[in-house]
C-alpha atoms as a PDB file:
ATOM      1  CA  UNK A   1       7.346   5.693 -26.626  1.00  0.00           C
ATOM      2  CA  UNK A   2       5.301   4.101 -23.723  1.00  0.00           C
ATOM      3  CA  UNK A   3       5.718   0.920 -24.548  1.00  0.00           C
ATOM      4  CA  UNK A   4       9.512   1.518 -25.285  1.00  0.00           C
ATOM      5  CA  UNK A   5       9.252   3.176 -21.633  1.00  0.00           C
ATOM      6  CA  UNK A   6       7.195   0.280 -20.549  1.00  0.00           C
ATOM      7  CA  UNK A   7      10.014  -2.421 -21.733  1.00  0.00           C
ATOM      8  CA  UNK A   8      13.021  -0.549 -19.938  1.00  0.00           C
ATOM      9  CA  UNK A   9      11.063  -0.537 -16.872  1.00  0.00           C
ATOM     10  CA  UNK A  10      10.619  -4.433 -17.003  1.00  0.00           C
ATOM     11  CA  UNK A  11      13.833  -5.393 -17.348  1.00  0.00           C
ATOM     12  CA  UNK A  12      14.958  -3.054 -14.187  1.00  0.00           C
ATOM     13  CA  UNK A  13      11.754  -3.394 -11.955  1.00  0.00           C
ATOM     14  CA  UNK A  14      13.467  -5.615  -9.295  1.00  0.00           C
ATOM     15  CA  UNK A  15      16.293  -2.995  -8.861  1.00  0.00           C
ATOM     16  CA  UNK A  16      14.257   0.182  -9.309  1.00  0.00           C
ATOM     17  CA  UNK A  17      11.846  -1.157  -6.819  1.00  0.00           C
ATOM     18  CA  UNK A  18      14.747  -1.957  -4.187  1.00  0.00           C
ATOM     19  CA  UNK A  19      16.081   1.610  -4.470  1.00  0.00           C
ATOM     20  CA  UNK A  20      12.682   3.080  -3.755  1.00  0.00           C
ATOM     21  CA  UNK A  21      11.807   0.733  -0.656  1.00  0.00           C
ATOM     22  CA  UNK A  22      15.220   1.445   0.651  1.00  0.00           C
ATOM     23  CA  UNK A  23      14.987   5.170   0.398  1.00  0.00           C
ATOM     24  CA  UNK A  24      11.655   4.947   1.703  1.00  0.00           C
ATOM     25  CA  UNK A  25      12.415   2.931   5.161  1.00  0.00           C
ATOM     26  CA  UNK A  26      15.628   4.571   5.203  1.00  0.00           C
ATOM     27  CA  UNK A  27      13.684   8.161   5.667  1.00  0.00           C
ATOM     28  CA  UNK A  28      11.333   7.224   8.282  1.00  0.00           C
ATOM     29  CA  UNK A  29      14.551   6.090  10.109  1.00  0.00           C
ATOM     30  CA  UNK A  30      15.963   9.330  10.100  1.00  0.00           C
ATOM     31  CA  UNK A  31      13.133  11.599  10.549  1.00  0.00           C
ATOM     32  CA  UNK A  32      13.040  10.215  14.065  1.00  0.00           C
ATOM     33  CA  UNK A  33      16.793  10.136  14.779  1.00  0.00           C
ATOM     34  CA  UNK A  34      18.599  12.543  12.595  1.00  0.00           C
ATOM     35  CA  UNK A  35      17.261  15.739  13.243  1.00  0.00           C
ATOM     36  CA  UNK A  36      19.055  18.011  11.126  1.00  0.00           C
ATOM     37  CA  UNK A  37      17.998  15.871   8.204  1.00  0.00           C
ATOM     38  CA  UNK A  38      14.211  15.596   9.223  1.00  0.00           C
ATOM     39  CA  UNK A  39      12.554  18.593   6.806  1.00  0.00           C
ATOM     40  CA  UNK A  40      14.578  16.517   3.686  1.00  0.00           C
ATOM     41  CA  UNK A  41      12.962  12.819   5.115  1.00  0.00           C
ATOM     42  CA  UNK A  42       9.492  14.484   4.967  1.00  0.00           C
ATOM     43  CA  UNK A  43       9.742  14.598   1.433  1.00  0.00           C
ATOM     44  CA  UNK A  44      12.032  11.695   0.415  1.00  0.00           C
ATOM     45  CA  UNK A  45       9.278   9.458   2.300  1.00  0.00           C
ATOM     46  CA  UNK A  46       6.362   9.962   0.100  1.00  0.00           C
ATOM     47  CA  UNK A  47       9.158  11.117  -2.653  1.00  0.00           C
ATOM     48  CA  UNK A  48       9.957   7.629  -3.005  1.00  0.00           C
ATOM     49  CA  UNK A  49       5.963   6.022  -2.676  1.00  0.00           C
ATOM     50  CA  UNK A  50       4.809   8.383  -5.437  1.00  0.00           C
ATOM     51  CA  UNK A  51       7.771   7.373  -7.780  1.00  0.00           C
ATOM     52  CA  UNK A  52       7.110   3.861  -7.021  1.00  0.00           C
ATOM     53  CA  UNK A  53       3.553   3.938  -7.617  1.00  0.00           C
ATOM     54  CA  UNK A  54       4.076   5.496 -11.319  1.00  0.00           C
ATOM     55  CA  UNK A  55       6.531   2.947 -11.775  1.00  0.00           C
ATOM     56  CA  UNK A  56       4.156   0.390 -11.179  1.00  0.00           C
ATOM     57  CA  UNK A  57       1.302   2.705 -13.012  1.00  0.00           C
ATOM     58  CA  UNK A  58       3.269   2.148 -16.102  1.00  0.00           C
ATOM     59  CA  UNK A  59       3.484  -1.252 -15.738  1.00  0.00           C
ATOM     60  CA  UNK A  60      -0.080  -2.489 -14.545  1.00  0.00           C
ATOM     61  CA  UNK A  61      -2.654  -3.560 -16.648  1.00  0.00           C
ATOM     62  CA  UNK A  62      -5.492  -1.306 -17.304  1.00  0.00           C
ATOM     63  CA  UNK A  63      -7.681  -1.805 -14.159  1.00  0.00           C
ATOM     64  CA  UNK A  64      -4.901  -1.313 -11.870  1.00  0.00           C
ATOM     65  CA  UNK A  65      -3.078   1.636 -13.313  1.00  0.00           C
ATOM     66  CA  UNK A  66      -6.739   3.197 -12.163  1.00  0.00           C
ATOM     67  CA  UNK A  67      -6.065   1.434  -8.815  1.00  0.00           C
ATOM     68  CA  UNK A  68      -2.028   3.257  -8.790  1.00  0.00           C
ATOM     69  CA  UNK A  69      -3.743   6.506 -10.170  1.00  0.00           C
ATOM     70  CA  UNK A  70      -5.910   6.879  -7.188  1.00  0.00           C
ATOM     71  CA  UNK A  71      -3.048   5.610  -4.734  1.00  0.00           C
ATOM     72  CA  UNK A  72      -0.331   8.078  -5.807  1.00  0.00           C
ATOM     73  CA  UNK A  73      -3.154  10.899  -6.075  1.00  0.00           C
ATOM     74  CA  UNK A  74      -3.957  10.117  -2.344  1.00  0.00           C
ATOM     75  CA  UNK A  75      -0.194  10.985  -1.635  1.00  0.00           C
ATOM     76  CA  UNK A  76       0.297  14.018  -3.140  1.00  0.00           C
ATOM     77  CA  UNK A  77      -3.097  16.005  -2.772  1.00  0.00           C
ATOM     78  CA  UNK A  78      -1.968  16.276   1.282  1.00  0.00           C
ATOM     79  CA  UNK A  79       1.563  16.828  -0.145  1.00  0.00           C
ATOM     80  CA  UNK A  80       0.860  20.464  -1.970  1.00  0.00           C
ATOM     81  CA  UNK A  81      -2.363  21.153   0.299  1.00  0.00           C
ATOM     82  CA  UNK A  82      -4.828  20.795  -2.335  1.00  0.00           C
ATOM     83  CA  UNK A  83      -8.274  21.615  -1.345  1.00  0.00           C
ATOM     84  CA  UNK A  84     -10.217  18.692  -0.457  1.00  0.00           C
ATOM     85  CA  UNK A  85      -7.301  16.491   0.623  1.00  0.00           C
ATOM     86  CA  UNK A  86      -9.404  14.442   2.598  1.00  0.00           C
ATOM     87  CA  UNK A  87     -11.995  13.393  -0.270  1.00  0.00           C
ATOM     88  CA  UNK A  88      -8.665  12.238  -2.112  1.00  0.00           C
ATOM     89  CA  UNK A  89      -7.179  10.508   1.148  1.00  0.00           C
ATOM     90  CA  UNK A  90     -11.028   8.785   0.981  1.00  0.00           C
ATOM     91  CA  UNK A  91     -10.385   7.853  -2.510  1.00  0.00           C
ATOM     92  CA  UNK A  92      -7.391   6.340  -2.593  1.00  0.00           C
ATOM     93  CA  UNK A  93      -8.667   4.586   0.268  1.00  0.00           C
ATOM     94  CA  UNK A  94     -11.884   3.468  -1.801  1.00  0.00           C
ATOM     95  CA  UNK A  95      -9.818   2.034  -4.474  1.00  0.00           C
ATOM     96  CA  UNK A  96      -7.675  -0.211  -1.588  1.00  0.00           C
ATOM     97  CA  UNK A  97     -11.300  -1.506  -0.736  1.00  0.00           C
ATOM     98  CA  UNK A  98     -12.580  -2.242  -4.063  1.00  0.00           C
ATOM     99  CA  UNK A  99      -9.323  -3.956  -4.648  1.00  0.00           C
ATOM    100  CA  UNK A 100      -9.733  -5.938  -1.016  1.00  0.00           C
ATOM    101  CA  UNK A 101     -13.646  -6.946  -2.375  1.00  0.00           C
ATOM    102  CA  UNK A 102     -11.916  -8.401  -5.631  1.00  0.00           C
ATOM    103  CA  UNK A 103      -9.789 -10.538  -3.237  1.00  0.00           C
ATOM    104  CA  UNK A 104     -11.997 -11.396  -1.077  1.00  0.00           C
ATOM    105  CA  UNK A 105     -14.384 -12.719  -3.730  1.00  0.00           C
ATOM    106  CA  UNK A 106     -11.721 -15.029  -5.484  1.00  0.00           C
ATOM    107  CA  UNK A 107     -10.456 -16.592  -2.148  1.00  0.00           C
ATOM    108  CA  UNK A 108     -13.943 -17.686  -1.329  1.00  0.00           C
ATOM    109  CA  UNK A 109     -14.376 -18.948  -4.899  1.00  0.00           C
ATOM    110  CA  UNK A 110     -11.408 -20.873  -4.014  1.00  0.00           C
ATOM    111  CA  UNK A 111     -12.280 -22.084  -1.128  1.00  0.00           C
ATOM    112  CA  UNK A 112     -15.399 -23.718  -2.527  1.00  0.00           C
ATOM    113  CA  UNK A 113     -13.295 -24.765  -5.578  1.00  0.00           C
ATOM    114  CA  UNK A 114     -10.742 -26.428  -2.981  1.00  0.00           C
ATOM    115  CA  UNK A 115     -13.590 -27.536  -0.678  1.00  0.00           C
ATOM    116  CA  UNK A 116     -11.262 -26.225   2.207  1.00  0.00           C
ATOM    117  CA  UNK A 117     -11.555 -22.540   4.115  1.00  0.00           C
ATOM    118  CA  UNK A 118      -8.458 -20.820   3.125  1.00  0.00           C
ATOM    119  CA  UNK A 119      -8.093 -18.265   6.134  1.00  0.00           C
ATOM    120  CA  UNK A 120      -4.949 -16.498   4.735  1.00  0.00           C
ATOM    121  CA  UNK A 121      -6.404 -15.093   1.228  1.00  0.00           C
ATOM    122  CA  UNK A 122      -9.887 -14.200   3.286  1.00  0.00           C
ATOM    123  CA  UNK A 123      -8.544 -12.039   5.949  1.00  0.00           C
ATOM    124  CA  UNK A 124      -6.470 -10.088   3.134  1.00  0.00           C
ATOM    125  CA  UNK A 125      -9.212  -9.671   1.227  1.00  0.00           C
ATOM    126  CA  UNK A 126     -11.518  -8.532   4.347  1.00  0.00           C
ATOM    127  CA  UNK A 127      -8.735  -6.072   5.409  1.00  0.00           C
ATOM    128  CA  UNK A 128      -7.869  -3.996   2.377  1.00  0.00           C
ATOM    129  CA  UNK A 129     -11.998  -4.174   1.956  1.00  0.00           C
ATOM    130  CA  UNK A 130     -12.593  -2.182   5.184  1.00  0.00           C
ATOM    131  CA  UNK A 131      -9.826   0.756   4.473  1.00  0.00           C
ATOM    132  CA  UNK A 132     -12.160   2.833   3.475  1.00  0.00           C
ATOM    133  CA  UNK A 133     -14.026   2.552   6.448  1.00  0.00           C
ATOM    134  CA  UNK A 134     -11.078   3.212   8.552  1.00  0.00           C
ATOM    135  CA  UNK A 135     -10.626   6.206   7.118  1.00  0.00           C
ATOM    136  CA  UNK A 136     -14.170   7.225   8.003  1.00  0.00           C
ATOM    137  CA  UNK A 137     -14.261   6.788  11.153  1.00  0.00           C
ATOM    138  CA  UNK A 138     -10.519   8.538  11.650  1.00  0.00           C
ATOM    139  CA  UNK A 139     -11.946  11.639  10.312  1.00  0.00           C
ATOM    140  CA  UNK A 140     -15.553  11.653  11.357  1.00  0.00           C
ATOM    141  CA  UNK A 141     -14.341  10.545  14.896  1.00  0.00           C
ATOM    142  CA  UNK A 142     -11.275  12.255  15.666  1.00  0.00           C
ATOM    143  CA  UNK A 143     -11.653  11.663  19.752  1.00  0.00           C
ATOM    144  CA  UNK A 144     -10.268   8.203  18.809  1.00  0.00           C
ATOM    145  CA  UNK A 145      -7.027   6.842  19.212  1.00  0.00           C
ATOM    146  CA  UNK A 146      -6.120   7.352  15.433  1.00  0.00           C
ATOM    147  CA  UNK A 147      -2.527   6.131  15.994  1.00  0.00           C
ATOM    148  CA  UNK A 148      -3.487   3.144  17.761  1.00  0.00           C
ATOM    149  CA  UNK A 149      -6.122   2.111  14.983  1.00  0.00           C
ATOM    150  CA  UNK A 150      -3.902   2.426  11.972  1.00  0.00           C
ATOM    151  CA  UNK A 151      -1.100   0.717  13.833  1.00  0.00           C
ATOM    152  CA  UNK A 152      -3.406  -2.810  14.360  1.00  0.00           C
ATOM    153  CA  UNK A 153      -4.900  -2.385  10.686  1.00  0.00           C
ATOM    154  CA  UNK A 154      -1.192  -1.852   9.556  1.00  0.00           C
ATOM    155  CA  UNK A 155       0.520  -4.600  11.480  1.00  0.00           C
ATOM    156  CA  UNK A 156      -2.224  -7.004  10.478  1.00  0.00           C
ATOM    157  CA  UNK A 157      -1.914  -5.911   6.689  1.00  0.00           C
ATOM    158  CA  UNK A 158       1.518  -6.691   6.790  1.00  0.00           C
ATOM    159  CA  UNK A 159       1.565 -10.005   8.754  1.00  0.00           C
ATOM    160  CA  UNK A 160      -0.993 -11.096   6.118  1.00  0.00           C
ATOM    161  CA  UNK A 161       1.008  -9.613   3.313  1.00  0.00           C
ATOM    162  CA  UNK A 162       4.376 -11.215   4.055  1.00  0.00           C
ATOM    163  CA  UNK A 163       3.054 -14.274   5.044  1.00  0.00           C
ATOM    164  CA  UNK A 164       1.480 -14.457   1.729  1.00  0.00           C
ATOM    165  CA  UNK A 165       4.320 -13.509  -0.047  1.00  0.00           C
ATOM    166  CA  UNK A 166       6.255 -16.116   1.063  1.00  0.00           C
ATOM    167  CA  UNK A 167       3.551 -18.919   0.388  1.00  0.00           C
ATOM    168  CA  UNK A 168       3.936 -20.148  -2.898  1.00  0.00           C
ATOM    169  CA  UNK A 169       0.597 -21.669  -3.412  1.00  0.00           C
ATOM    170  CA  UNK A 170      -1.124 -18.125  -2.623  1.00  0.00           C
ATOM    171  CA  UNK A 171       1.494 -16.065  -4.225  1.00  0.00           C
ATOM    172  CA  UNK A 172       1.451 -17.797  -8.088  1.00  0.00           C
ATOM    173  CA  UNK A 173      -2.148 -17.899  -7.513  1.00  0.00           C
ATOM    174  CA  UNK A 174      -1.872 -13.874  -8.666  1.00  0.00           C
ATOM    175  CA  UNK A 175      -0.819 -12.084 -11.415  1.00  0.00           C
ATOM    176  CA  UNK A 176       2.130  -9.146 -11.672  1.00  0.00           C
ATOM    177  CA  UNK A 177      -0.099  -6.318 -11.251  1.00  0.00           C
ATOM    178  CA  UNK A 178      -2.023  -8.254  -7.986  1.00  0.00           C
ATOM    179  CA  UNK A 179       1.572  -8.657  -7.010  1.00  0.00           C
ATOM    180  CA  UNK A 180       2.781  -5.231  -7.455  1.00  0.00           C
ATOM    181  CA  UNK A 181      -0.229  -4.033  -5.743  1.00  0.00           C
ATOM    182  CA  UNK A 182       0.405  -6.163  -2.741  1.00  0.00           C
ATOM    183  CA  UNK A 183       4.075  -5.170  -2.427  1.00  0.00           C
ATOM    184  CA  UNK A 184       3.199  -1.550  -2.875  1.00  0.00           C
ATOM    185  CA  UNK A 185       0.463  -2.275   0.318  1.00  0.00           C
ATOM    186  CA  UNK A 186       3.319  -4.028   2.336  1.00  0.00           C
ATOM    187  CA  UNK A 187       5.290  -1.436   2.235  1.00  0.00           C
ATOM    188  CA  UNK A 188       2.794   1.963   3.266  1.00  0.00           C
ATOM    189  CA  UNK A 189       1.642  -0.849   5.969  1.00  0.00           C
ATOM    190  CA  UNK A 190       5.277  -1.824   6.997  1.00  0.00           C
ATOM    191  CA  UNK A 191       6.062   2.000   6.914  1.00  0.00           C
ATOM    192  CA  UNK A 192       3.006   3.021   8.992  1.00  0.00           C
ATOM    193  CA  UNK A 193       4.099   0.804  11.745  1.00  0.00           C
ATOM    194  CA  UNK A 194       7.591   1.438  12.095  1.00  0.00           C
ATOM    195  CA  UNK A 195       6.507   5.456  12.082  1.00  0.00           C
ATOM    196  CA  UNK A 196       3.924   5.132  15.089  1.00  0.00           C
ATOM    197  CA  UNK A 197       6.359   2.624  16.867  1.00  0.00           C
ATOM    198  CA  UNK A 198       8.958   4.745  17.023  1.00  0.00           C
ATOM    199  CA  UNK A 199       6.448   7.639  18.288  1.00  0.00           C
ATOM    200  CA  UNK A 200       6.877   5.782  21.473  1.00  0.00           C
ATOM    201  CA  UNK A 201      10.495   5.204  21.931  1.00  0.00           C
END
């Protein structure tokens, strides 16, 4: 049954995924300027990241459906309040780091291979490494300007992200779970920003 799951999935990915990152932008959008609909946004958000991480759960290979476990169980532990929200928010974070080590380690193995630095690959790799760390020091140092921080590790995430994307010589370099896992990224990064941006309008 999960592999019959598994194949329907595959074929509808592309559109399934386009639904869910519309929704998702869509309800940041009008959380900020439709008010009546606000309370239904605060769900649809999230809604939409935690259907979109099991869809790509499903799909991953082994190592990364742990990676989507821990990502969709960061979202909903603050969701339904569950005790010890933060330790999950830490561990969902952990898992973007050990992901962002991975990285980082095969961009300097191509670098040597290449003989040439390859700046892009390395700075994605160093920023999904330190996540965990900015979670750290947002909740063991909550005088600091939390929105500010998350909105520079965010826009950098997905200036890195999208430029990769859109560089065929990194982008092949991956397989379909790396690339599911870096869309999934783009898109809490991309949605991050937009939401403290439009704090200040």
């Amino acid at each position: 049954m999960q592999a019959s799951l598994k194949s329907k999935l595959e074929a509808k990915v592309e559109n399934i995924e386009k639904v869910l990152i519309i929704i998702f932008f869509f309800s940041i959008l009008i959380k900020f300027f439709v008010s009546g609909l606000k309370t239904i946004a605060t769900y649809t958000a999230p809604g939409s990241l935690i259907v979109l991480s099991l869809v790509y759960l499903i799909l991953s290979e082994k190592i990364y459906k742990l990676f989507f476990l821990a990502l969709l169980i960061g979202i909903l532990a603050p969701m339904f309040a569950v005790s010890g929200a933060a330790f999950f928010n830490f561990g969902s974070a952990g898992a973007v780091s050990i992901f962002g080590i991975f990285v980082l380690i095969r961009a300097i193995k191509e670098s040597l291979r290449n003989k040439t630095f390859e700046l892009l690959p390395f700075l994605l790799g160093f920023l999904l490494s330190i996540r965990v760390a900015i979670s750290f020091i947002t909740y063991y140092y909550p005088k600091v300007d939390i929105d500010q921080i998350y909105n520079l590790y965010f826009f950098g995430l997905t200036f890195i992200i999208g430029t990769i994307i859109y560089n065929d010589n990194f982008w092949e370099r991956y397989n379909l779970s790396e690339k599911k896992a870096f869309l999934f990224l783009l898109v809490v990064a991309l949605g991050n920003v937009l939401s403290v941006s439009l704090k200040y309008l």
